[in-house]
Structures are given as C-alpha cells and as structure tokens.
Protein backbone atom coordinates (compact mmCIF):
# COMPACT_ATOMS: atom_id res chain seq x y z
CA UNK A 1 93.20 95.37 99.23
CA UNK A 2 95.55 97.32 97.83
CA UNK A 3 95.51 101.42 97.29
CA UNK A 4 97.25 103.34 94.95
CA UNK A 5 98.42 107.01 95.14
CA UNK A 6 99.23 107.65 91.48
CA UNK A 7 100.34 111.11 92.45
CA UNK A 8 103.32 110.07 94.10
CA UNK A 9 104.19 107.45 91.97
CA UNK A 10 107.29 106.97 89.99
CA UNK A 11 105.78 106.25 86.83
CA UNK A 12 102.89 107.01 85.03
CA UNK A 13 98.78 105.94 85.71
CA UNK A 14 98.58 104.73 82.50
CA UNK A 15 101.79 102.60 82.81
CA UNK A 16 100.39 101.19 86.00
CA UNK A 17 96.73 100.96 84.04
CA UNK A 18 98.86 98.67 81.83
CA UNK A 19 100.17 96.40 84.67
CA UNK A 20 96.99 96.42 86.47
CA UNK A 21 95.91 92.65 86.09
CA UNK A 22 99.10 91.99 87.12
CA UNK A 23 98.85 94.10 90.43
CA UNK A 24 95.52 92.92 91.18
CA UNK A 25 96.40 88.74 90.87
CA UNK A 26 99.46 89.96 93.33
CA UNK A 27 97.18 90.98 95.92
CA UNK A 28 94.99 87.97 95.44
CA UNK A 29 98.33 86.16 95.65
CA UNK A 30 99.29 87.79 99.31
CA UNK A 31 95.84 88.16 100.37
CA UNK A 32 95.31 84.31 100.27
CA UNK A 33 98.81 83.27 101.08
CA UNK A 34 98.97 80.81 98.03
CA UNK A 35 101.85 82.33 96.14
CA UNK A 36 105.44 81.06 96.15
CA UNK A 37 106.86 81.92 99.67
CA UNK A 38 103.28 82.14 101.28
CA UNK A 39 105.07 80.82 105.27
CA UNK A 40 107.03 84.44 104.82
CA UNK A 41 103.80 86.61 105.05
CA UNK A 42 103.38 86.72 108.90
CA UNK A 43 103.86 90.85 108.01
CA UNK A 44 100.39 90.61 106.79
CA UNK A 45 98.59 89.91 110.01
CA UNK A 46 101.22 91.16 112.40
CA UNK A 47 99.11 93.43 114.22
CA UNK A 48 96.42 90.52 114.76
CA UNK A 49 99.41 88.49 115.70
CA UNK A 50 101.74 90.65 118.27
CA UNK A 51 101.87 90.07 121.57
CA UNK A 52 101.89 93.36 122.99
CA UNK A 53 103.15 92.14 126.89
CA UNK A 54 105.60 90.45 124.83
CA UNK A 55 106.62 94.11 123.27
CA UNK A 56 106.61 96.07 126.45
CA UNK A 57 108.76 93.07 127.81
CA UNK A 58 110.93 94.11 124.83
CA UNK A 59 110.75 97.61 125.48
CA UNK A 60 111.63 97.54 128.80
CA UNK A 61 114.71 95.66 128.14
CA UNK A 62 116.06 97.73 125.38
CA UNK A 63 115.60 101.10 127.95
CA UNK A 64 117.36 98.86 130.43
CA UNK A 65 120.23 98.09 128.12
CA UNK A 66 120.96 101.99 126.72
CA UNK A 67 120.51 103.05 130.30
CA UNK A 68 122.81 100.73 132.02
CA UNK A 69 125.68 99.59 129.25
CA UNK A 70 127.93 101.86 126.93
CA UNK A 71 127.58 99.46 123.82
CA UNK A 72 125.45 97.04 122.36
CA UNK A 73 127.35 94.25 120.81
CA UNK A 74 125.27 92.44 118.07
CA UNK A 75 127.20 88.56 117.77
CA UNK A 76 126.04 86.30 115.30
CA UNK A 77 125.86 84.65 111.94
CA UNK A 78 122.93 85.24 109.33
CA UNK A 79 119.65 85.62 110.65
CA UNK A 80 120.62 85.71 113.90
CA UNK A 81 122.82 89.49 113.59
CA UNK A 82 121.05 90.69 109.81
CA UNK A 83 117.67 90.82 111.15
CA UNK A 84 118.98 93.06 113.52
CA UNK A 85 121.34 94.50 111.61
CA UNK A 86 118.88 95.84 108.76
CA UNK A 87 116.42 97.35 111.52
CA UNK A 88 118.84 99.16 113.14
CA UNK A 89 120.64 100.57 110.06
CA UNK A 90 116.91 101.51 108.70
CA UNK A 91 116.26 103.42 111.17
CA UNK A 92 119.46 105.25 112.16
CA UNK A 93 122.34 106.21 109.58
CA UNK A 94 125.50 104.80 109.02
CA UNK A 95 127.27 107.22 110.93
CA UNK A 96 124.74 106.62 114.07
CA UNK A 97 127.87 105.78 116.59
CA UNK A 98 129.41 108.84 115.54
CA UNK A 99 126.59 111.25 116.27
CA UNK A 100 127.24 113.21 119.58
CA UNK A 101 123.59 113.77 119.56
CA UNK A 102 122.32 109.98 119.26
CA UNK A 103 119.55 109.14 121.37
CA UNK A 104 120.83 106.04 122.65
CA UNK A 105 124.39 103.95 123.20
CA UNK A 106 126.71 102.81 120.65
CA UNK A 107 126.02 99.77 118.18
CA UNK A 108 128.64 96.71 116.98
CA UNK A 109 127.83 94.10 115.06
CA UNK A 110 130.04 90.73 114.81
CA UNK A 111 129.29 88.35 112.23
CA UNK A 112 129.12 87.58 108.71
C-alpha cells in the first residue's frame, strides 16, 4: 500500500486529491503484478527474495577487490556494465576517482 507525505511533496494535496484514482489503480497495478512490464517487479519482494549468504559472498568479494587491486575495471556492453554503472554513479559522484578521500579504489568503465 502506498503512503503519502504531502508535506514534502512537490505539488499540492489537492493536485494529488485530483490524481488519486489514478494513484490508487497504480498500486493495484504493482501490487498484483498485472500491469504492462509486471516480470520487471522483482524490486517489490526483494527482501523476501535475497539470498543473504549470497550477499555476504558478495560482500566479501568486493572488500577483497578494494583491498587487494588499485582499479576496478567495469567491461561490458548494456546490461552487463549499466547496471553497474548506474549503482555506482548513484551512490558516489562523478568526480569519485578524483577524491583523495574516497573510501575505496578507483572505478573504469568500458563499454557502450
């Protein structure tokens, strides 16, 4: 079910009042994964769905990588460098290899 925090939002409770049928059958949409693109929802249930000795595996192979290597070099086309790509740049800056104060080891990507 979806919340809303009007007092952060960007426009107006009665605008969203306005839209709210149309919020609502979105949910319902997601909710019951009937909607156009329904096989791209896995985000929905990912915490029901994550293997967590999977994720430590993870884990311990990205401290083993920034504590033994100088660079990570990201090789790839589409999916297989973006997905990376956009998590990395969300959650550093584009300046990241620059920063004398990075926690962590330079980042390439190669691809297109």
């Amino acid at each position: 079910m979806l919340k809303l925090n009007y007092d952060s939002a960007l426009i107006e409770k009665k605008e969203l009042l306005e839209i709210e049928h149309l919020i609502k059958a979105s949910n319902e949409l997601l909710v019951s994964k009937s909607g156009a693109g329904s096989e791209f929802l896995g985000w929905l249930d990912i915490k029901e769905n994550t293997d967590f000795d999977e994720l430590e595996r993870i884990k311990k192979s990205a401290e083993k990588i920034k504590n033994e290597s100088e660079a990570l070099l990201v090789i790839g086309i589409g999916g297989s460098y973006l997905g990376a790509k956009a998590a990395i740049e969300a959650l550093t800056n584009n300046f990241y290899n620059e920063l004398d104060n990075k926690d962590g080891i330079n980042i390439y990507f190669a691809g297109n």
